[in-house]
C-alpha atoms as a PDB file:
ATOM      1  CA  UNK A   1     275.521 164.334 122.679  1.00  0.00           C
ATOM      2  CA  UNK A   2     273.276 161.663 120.845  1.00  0.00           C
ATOM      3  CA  UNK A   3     270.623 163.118 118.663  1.00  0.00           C
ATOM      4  CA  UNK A   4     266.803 161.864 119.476  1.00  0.00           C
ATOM      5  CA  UNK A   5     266.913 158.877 116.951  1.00  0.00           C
ATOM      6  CA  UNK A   6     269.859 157.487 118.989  1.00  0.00           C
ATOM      7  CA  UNK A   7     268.186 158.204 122.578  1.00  0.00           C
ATOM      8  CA  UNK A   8     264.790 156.932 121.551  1.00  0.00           C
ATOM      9  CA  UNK A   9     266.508 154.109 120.575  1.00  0.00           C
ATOM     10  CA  UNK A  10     268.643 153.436 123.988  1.00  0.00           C
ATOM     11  CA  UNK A  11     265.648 154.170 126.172  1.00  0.00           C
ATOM     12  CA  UNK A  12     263.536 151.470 123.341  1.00  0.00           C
ATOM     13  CA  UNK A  13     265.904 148.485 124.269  1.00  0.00           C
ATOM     14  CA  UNK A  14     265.936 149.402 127.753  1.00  0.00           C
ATOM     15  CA  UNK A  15     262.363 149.176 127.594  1.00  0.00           C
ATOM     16  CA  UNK A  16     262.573 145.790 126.358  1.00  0.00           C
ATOM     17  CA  UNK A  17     264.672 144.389 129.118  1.00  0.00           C
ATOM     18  CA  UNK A  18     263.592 146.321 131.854  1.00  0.00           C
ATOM     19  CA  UNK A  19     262.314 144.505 134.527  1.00  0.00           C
ATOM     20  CA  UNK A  20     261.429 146.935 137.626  1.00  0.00           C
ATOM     21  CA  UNK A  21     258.372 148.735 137.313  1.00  0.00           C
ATOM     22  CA  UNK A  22     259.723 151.750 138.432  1.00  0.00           C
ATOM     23  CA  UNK A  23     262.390 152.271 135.711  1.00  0.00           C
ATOM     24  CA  UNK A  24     260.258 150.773 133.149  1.00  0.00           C
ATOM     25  CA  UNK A  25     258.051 153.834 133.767  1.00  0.00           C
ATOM     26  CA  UNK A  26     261.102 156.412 134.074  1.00  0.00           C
ATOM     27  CA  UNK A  27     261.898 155.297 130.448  1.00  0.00           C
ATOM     28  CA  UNK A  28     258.560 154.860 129.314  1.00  0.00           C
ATOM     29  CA  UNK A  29     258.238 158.706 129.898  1.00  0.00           C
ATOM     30  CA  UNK A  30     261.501 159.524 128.478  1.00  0.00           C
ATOM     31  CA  UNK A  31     260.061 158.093 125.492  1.00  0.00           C
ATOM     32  CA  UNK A  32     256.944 159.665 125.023  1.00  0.00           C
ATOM     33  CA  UNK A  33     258.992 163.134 125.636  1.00  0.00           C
ATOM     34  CA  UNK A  34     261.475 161.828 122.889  1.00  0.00           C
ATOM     35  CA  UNK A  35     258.185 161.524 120.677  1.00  0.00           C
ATOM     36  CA  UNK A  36     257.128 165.052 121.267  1.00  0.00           C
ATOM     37  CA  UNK A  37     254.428 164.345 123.685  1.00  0.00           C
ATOM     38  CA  UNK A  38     253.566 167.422 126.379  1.00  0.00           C
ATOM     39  CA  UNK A  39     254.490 166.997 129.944  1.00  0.00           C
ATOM     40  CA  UNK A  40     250.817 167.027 130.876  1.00  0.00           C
ATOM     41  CA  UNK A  41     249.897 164.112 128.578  1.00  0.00           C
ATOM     42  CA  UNK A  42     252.714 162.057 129.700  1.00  0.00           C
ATOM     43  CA  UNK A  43     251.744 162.550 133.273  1.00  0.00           C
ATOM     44  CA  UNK A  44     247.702 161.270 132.199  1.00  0.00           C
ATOM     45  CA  UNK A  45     249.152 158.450 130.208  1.00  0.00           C
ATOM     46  CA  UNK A  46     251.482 156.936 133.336  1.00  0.00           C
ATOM     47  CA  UNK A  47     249.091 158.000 135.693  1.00  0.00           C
ATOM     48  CA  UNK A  48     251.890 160.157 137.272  1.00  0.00           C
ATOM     49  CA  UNK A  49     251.636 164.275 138.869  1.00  0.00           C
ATOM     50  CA  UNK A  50     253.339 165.994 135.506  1.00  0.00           C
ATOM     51  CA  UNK A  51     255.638 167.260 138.417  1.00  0.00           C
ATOM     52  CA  UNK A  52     256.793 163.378 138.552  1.00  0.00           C
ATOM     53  CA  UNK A  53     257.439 163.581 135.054  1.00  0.00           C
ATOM     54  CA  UNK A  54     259.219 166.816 134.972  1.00  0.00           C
ATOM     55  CA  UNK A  55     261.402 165.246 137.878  1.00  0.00           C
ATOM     56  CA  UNK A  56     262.317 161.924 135.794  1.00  0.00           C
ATOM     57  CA  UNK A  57     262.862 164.079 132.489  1.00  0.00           C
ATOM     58  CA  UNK A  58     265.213 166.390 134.666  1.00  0.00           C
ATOM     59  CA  UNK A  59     267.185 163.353 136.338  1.00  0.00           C
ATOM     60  CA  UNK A  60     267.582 161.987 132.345  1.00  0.00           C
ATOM     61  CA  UNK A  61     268.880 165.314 130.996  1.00  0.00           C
ATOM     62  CA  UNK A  62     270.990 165.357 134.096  1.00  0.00           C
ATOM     63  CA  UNK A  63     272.466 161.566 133.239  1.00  0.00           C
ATOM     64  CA  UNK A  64     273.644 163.560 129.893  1.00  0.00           C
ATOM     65  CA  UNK A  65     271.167 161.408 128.347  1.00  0.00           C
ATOM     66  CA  UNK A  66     272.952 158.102 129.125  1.00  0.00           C
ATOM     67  CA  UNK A  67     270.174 155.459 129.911  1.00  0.00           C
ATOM     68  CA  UNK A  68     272.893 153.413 131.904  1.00  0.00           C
ATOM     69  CA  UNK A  69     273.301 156.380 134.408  1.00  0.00           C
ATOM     70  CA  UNK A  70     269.728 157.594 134.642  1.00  0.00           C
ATOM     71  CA  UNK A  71     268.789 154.109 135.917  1.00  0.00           C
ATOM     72  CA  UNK A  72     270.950 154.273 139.033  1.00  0.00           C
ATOM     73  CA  UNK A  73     270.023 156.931 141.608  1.00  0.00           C
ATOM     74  CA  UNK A  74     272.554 159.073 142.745  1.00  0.00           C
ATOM     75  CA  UNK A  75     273.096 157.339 146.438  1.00  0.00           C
ATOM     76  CA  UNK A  76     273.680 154.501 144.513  1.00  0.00           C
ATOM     77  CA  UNK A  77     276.663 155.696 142.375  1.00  0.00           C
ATOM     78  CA  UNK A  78     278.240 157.360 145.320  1.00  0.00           C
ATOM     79  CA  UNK A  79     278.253 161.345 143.260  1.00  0.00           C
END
């Protein structure tokens, strides 16, 4: 498992090249959780339900914190 320094970094460059919307702001929270920040104030700062963001921290802890398989839904990858 990668500590936090190494995630916050993977989800950073993603950020960087990230060009949907969409997963820009599923790593964009993934971030601010990395950086300690509550549920709650994650959902005011995307402008998101903090059920939304509890959903896109769950599918992240669920890629086993890979960036590369958070980003493709599950229908996608066929599990």
């Amino acid at each position: 498992m990668k500590t936090i320094e190494e995630q916050l970094q993977d989800v950073e460059q993603r950020l960087k090249h990230e060009q949907s919307r969409r997963m820009f702001e599923r790593y964009q929270t993934v971030k601010l959780h990395l950086l300690g920040e509550s549920n709650e104030d994650i959902a005011i700062s995307i402008g998101r339900k903090e059920s939304t963001v509890s959903t896109y921290l769950r599918l992240y802890r669920k890629s086993g914190h890979n960036s590369k398989s958070f980003s493709k839904p599950q229908w996608m990858t066929g599990k």
